[in-house]
N, C-alpha and C. Protein backbone atom coordinates (compact mmCIF):
# COMPACT_ATOMS: atom_id res chain seq x y z
N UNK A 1 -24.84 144.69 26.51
CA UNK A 1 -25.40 146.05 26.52
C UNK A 1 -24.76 146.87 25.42
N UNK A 2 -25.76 147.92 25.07
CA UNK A 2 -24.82 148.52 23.39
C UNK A 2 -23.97 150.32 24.19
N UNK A 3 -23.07 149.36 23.43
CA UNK A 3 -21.99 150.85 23.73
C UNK A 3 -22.49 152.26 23.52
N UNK A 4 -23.84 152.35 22.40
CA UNK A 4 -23.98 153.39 21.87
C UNK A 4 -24.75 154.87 23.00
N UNK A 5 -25.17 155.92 22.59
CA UNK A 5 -25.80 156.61 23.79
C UNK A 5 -27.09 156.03 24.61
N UNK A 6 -27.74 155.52 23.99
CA UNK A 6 -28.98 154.63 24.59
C UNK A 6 -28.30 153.91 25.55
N UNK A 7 -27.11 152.87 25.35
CA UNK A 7 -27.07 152.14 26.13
C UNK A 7 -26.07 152.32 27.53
N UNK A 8 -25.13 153.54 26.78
CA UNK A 8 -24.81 154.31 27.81
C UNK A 8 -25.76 154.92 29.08
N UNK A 9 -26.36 155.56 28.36
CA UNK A 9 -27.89 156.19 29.47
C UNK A 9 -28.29 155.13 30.35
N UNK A 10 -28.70 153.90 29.60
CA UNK A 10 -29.70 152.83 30.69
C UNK A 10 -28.40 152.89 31.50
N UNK A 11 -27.29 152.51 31.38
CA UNK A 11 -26.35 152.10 32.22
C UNK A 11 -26.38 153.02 33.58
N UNK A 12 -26.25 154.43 32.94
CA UNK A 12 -26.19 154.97 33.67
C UNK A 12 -27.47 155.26 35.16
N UNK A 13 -28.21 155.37 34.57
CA UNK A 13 -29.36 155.15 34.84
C UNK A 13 -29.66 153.75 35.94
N UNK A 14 -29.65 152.90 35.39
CA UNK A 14 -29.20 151.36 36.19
C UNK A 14 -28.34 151.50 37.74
N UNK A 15 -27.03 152.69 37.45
CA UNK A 15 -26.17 152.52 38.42
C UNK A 15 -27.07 153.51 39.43
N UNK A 16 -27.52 154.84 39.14
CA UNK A 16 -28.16 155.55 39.93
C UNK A 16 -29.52 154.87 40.91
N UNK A 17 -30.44 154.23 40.21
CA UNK A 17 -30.94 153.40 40.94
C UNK A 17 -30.61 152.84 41.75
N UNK A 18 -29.88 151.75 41.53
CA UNK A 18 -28.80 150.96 42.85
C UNK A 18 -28.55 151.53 43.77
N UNK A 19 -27.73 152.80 43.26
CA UNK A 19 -27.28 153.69 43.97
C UNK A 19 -28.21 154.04 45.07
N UNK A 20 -29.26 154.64 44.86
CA UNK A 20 -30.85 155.10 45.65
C UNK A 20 -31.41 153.78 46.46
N UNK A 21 -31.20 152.78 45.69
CA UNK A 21 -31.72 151.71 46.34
C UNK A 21 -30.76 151.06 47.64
N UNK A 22 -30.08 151.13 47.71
CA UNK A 22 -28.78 151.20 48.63
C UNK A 22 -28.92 151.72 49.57
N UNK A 23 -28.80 152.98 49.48
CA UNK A 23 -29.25 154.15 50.37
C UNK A 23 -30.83 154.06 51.48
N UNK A 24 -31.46 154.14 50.56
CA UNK A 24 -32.57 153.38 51.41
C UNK A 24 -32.71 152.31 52.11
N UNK A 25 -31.83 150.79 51.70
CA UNK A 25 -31.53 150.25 52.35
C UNK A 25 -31.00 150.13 53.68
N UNK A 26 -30.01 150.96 53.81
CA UNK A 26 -29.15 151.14 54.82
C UNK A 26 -29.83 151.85 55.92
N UNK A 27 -31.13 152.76 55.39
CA UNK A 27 -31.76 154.11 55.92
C UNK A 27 -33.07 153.24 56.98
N UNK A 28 -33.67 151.86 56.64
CA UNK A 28 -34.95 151.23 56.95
C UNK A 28 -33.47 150.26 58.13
């Protein structure tokens, strides 16, 4: 993955999902 801001963002981005997806998980 590129260190640069793009790839910072997806990352970030990536973790928040999970994050949400998790959550819902736990929630069903």
């Amino acid at each position: 993955m590129g260190g640069g801001p793009a790839g910072l963002s997806f990352a970030q981005a990536l973790s928040d999902t999970t994050l949400k997806i998790a959550v819902i998980e736990k929630q069903t």
